[in-house]
PDB file of N, CA and C in Angstrom:
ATOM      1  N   UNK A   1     119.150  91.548  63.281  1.00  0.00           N
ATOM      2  CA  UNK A   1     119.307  92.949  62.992  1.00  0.00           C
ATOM      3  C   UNK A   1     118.543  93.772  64.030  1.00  0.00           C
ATOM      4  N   UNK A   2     119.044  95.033  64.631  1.00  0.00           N
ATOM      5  CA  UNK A   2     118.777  95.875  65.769  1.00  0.00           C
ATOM      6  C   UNK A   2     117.386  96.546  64.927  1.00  0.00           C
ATOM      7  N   UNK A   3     116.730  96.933  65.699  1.00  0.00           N
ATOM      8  CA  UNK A   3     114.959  97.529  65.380  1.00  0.00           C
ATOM      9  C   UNK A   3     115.654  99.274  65.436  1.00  0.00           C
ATOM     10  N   UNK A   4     115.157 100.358  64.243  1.00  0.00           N
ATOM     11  CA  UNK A   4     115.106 101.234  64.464  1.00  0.00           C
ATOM     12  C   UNK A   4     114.181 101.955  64.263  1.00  0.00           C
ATOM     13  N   UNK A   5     114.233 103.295  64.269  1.00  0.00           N
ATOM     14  CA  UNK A   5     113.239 104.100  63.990  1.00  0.00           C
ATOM     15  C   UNK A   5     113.838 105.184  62.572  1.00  0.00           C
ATOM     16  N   UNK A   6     112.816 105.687  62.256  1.00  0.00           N
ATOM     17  CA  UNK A   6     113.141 106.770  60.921  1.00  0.00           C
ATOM     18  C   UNK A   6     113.574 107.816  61.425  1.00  0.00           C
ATOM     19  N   UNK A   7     114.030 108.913  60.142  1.00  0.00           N
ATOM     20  CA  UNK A   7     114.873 109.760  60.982  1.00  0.00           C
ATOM     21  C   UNK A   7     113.805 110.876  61.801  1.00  0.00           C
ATOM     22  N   UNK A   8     112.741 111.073  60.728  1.00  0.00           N
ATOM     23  CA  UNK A   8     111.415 111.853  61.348  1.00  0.00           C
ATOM     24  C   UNK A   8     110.728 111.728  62.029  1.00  0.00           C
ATOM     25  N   UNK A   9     110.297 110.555  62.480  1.00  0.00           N
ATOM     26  CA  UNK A   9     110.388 110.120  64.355  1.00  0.00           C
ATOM     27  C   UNK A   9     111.480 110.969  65.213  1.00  0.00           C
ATOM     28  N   UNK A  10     112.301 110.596  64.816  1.00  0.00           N
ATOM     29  CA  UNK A  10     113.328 110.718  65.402  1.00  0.00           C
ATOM     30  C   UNK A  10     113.442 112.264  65.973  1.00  0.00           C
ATOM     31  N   UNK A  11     112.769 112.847  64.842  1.00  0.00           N
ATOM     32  CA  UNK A  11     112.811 114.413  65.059  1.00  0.00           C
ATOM     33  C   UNK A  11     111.990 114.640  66.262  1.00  0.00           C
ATOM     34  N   UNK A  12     110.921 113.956  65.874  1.00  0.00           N
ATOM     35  CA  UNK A  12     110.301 114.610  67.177  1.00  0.00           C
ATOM     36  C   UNK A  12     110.242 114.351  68.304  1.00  0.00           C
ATOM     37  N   UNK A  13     111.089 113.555  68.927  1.00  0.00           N
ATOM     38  CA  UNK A  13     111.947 113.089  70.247  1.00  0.00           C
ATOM     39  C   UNK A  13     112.357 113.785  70.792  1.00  0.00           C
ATOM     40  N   UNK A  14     113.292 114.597  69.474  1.00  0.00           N
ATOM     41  CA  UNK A  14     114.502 115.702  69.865  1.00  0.00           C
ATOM     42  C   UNK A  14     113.662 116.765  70.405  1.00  0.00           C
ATOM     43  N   UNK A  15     112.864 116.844  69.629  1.00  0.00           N
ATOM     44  CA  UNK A  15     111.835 118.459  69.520  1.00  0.00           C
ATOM     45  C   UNK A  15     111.027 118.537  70.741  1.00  0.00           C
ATOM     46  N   UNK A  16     110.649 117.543  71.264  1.00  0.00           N
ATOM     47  CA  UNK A  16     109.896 117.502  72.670  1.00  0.00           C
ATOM     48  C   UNK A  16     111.330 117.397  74.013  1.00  0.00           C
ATOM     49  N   UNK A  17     112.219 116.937  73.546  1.00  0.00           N
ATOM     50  CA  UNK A  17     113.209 117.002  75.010  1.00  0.00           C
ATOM     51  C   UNK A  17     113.672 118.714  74.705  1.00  0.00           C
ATOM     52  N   UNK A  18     113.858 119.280  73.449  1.00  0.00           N
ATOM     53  CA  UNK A  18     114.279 120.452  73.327  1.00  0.00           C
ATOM     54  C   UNK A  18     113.451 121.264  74.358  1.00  0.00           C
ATOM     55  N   UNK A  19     112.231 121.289  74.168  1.00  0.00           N
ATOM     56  CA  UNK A  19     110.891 121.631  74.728  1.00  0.00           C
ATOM     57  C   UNK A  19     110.798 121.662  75.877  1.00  0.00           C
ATOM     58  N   UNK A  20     111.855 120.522  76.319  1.00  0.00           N
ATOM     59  CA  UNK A  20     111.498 120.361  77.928  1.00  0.00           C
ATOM     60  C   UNK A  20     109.456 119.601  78.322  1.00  0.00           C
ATOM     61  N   UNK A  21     109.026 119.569  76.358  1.00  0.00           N
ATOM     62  CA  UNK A  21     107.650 119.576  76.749  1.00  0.00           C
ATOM     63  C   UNK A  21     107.072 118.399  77.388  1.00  0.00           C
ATOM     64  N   UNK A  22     105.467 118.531  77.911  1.00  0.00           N
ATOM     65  CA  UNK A  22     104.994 117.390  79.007  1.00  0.00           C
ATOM     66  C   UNK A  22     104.445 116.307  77.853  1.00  0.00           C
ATOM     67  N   UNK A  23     104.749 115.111  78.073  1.00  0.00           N
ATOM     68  CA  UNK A  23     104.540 114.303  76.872  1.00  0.00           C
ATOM     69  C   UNK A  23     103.525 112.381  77.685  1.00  0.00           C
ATOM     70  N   UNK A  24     102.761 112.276  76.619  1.00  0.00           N
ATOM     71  CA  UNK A  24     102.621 110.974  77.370  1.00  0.00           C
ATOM     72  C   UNK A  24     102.559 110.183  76.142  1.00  0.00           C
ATOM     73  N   UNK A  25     103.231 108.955  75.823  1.00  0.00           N
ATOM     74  CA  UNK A  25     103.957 107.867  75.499  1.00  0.00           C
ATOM     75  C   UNK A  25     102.821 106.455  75.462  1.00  0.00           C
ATOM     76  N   UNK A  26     102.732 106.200  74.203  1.00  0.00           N
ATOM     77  CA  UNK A  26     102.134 104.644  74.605  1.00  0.00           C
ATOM     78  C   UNK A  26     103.085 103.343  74.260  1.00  0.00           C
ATOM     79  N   UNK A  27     103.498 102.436  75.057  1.00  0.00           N
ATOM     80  CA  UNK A  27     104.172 101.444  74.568  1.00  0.00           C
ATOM     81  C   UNK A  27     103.097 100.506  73.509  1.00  0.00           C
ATOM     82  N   UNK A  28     103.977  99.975  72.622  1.00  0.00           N
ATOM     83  CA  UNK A  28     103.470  98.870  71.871  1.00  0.00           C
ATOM     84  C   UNK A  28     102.518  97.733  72.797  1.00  0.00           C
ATOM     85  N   UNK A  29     103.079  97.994  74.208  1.00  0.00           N
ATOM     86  CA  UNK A  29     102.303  96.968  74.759  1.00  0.00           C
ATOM     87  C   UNK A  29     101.061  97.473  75.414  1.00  0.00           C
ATOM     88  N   UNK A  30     100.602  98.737  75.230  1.00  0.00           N
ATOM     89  CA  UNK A  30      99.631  99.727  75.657  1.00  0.00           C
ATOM     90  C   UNK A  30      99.902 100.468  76.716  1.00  0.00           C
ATOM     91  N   UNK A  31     100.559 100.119  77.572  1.00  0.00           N
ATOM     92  CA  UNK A  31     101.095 101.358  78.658  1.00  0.00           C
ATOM     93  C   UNK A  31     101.528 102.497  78.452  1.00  0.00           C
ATOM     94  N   UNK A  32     100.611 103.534  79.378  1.00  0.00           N
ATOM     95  CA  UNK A  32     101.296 104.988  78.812  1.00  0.00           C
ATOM     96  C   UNK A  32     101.681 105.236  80.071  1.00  0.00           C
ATOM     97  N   UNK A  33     102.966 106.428  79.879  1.00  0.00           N
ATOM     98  CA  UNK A  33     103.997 107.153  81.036  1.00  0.00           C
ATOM     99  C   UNK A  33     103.966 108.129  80.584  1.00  0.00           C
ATOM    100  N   UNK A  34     103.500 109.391  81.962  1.00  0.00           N
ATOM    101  CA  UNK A  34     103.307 110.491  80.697  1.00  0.00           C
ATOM    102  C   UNK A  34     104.767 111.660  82.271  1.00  0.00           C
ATOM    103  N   UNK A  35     104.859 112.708  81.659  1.00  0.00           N
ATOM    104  CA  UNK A  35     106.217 113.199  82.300  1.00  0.00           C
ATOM    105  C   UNK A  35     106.523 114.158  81.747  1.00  0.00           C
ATOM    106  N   UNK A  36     108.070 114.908  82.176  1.00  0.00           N
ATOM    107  CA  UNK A  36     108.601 115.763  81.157  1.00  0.00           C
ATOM    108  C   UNK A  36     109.551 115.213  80.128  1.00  0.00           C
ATOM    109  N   UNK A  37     109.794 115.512  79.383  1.00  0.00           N
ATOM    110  CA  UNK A  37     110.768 114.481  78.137  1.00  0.00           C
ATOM    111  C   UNK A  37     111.972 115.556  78.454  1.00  0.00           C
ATOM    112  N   UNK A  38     113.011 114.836  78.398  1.00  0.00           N
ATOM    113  CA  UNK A  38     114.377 115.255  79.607  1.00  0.00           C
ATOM    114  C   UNK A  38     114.977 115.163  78.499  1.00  0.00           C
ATOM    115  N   UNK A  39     115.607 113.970  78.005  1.00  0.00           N
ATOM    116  CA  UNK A  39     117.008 113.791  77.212  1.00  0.00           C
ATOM    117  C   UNK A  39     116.833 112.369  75.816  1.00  0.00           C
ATOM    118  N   UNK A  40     117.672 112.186  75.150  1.00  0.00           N
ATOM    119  CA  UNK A  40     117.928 111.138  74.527  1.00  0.00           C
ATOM    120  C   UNK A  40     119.321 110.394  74.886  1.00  0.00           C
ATOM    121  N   UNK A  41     119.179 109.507  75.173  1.00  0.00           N
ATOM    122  CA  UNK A  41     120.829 108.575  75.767  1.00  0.00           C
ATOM    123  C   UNK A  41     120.403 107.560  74.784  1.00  0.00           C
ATOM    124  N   UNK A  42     121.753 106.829  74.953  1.00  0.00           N
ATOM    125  CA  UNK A  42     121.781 105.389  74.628  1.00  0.00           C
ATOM    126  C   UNK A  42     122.696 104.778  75.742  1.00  0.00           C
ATOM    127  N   UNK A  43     121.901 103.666  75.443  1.00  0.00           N
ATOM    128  CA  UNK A  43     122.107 102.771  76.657  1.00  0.00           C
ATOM    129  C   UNK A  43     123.750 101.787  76.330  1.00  0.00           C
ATOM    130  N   UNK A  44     124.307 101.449  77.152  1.00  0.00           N
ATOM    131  CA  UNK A  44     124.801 100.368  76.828  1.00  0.00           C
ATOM    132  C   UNK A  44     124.844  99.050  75.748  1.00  0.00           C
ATOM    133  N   UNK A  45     123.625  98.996  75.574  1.00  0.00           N
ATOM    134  CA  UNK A  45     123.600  98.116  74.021  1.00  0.00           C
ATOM    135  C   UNK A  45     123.158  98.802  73.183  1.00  0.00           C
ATOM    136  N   UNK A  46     123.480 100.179  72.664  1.00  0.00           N
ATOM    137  CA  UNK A  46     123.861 101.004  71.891  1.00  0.00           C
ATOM    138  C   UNK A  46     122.255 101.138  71.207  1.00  0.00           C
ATOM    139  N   UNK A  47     121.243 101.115  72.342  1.00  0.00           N
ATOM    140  CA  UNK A  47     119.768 101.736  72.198  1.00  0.00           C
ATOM    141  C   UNK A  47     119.924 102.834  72.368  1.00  0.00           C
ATOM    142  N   UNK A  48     118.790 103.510  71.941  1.00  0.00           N
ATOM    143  CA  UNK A  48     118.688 105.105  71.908  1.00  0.00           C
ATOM    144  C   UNK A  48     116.992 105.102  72.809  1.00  0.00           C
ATOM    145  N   UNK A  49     116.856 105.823  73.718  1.00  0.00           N
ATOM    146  CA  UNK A  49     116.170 105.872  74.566  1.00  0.00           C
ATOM    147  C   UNK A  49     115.964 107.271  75.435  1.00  0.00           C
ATOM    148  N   UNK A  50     114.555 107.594  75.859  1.00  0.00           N
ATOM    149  CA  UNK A  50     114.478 109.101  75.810  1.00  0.00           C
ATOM    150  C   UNK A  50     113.888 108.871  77.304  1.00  0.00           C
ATOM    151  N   UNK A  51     114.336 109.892  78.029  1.00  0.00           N
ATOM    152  CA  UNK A  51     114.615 110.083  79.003  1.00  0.00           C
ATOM    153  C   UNK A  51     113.146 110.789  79.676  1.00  0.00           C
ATOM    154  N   UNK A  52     112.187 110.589  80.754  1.00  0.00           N
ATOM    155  CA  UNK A  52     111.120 111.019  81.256  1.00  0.00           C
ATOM    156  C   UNK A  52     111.238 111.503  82.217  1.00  0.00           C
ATOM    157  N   UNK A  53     110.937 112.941  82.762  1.00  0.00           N
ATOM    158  CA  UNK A  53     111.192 112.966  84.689  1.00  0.00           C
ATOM    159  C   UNK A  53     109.596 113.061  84.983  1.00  0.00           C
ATOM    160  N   UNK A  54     108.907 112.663  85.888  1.00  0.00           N
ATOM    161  CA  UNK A  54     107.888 112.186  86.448  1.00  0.00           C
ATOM    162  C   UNK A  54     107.502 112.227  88.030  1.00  0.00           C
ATOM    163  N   UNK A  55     107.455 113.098  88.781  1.00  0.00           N
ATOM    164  CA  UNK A  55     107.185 113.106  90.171  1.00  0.00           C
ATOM    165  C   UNK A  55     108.850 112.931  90.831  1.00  0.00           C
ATOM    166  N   UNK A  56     109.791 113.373  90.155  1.00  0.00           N
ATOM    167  CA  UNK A  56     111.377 113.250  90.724  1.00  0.00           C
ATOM    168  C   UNK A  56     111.616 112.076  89.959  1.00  0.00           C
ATOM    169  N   UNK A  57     111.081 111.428  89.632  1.00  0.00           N
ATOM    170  CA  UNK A  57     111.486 109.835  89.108  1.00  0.00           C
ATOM    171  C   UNK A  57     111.941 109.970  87.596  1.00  0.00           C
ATOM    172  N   UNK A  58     113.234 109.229  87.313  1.00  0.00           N
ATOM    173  CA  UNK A  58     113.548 109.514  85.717  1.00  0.00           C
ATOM    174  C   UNK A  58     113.101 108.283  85.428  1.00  0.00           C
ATOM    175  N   UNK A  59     112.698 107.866  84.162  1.00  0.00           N
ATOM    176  CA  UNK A  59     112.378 106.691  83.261  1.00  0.00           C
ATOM    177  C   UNK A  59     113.016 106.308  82.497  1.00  0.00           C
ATOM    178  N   UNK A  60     113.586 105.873  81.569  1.00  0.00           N
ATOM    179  CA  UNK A  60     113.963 105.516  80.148  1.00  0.00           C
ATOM    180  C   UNK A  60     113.613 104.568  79.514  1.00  0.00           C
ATOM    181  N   UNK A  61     112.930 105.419  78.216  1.00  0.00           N
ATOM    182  CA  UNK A  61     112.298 104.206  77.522  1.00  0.00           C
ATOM    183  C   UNK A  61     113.158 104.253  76.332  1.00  0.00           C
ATOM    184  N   UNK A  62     113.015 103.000  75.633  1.00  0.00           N
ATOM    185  CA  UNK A  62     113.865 102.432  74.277  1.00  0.00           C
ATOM    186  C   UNK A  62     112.676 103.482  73.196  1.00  0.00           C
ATOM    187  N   UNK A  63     113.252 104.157  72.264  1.00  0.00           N
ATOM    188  CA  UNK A  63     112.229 104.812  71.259  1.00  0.00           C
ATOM    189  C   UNK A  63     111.748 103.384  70.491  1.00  0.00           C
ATOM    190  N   UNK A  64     112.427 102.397  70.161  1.00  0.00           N
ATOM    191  CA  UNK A  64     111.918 101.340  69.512  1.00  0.00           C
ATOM    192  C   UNK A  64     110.645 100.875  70.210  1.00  0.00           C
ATOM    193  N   UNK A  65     110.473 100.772  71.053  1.00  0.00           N
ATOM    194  CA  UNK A  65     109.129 100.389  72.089  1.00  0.00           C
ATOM    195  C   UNK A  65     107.937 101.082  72.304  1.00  0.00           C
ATOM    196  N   UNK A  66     107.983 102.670  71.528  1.00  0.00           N
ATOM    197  CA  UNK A  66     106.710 103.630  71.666  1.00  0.00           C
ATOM    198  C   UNK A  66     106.069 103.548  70.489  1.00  0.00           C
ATOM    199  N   UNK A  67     104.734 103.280  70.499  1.00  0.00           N
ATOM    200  CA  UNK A  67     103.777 103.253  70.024  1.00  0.00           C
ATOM    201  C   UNK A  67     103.098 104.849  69.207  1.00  0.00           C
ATOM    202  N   UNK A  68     103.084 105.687  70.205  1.00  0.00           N
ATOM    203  CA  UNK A  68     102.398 106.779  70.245  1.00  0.00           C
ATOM    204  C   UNK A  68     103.211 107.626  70.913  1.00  0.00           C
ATOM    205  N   UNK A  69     103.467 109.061  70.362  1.00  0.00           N
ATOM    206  CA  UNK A  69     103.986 110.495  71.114  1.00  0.00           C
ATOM    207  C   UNK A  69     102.810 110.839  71.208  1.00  0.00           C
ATOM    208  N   UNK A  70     102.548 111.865  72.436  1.00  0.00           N
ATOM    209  CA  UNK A  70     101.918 113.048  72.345  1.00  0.00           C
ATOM    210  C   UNK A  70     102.669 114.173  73.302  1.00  0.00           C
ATOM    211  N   UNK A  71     102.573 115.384  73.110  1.00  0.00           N
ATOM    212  CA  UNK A  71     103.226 116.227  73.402  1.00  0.00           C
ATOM    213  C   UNK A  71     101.812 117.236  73.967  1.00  0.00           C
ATOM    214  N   UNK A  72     101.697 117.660  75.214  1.00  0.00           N
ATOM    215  CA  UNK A  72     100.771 118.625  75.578  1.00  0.00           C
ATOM    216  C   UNK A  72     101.109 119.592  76.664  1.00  0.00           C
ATOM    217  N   UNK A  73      99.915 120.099  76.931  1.00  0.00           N
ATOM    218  CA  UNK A  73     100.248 121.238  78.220  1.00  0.00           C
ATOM    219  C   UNK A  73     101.353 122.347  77.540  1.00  0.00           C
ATOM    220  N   UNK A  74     101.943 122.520  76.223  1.00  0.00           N
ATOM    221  CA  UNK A  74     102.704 123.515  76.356  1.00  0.00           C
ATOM    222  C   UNK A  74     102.136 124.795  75.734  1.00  0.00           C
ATOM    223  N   UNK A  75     102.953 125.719  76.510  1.00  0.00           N
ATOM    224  CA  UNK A  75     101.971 127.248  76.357  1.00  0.00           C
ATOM    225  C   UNK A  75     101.283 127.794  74.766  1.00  0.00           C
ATOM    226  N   UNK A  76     102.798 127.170  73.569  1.00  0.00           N
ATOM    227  CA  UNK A  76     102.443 127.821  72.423  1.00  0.00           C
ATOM    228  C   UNK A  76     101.741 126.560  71.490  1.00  0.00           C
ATOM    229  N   UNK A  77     100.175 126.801  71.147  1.00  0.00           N
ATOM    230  CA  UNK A  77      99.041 125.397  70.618  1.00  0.00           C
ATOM    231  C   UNK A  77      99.940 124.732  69.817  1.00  0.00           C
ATOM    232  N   UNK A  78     100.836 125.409  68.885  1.00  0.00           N
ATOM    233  CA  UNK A  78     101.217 124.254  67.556  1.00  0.00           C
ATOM    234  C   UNK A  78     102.669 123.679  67.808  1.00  0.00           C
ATOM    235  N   UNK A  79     102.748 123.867  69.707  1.00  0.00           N
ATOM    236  CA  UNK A  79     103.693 122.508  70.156  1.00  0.00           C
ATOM    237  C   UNK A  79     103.002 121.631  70.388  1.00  0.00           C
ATOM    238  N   UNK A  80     101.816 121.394  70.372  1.00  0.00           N
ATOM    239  CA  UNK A  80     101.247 120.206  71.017  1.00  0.00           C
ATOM    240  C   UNK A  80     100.750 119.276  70.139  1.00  0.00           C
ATOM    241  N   UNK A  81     100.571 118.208  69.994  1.00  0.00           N
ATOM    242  CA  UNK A  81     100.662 117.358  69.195  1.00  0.00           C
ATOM    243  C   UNK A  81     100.567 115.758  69.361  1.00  0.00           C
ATOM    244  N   UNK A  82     100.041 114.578  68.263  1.00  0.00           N
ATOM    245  CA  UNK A  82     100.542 113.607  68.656  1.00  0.00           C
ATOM    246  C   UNK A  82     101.063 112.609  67.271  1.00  0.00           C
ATOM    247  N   UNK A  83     101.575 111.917  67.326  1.00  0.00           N
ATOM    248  CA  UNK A  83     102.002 111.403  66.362  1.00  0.00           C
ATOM    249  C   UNK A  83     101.986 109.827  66.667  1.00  0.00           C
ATOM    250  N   UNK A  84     101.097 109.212  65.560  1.00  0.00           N
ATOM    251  CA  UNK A  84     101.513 107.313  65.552  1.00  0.00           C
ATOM    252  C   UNK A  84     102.946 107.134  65.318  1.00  0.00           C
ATOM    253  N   UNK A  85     103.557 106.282  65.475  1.00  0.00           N
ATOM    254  CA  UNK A  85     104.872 105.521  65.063  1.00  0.00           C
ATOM    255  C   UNK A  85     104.491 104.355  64.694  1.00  0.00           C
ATOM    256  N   UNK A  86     104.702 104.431  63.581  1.00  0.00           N
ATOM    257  CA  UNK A  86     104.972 102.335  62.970  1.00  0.00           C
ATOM    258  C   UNK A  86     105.725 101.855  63.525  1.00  0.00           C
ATOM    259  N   UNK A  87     105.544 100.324  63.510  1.00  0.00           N
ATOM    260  CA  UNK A  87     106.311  99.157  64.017  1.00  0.00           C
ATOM    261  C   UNK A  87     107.765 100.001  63.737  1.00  0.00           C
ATOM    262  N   UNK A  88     108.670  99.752  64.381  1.00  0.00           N
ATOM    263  CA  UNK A  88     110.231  99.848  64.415  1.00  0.00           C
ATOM    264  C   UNK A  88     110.444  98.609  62.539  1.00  0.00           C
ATOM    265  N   UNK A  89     111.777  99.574  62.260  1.00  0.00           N
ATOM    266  CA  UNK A  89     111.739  98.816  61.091  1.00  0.00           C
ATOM    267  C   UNK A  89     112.925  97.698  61.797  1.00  0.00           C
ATOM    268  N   UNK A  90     113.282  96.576  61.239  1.00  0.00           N
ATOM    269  CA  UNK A  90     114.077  95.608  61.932  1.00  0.00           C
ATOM    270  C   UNK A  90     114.734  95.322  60.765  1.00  0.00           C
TER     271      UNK A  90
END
């Protein structure tokens, strides 16, 4: 069975690419990528994965794989934010 996320995660994916806001990301495996949060795609094996631009460079990470949002640097305080994510449910 495919790993997902809830729908209220989910929200705030949307809410930071809406934002255009600057966000940095921890993977489950501790790596953080931090960037502008661009888009949500899915990939070819019908992952859903959010889109980073970073020094010209785009990223895409699987939302199943983030650990941690945070959302900063944006002008109005109560966009900024961070939020844990639980394990992906499977």
């Amino acid at each position: 069975m495919k790993a997902t996320i809830s729908c209220d995660v989910h929200d705030y994916f949307e809410i930071v690419c809406m934002r255009k806001s600057q966000i940095t990301i921890t993977l489950h495996s501790g790596q953080k990528i931090s960037g502008e949060a661009s888009n949500i795609i899915t990939n070819n094996k019908r992952e859903e994965q959010i889109t980073i631009i970073n020094e010209r460079l785009t990223t895409a990470i699987k939302l199943t794989d983030i650990a941690k949002l945070e959302a900063h640097d944006n002008l109005v305080p109560e966009h900024n934010f961070i939020t844990n994510i639980s394990s992906p449910e499977k």
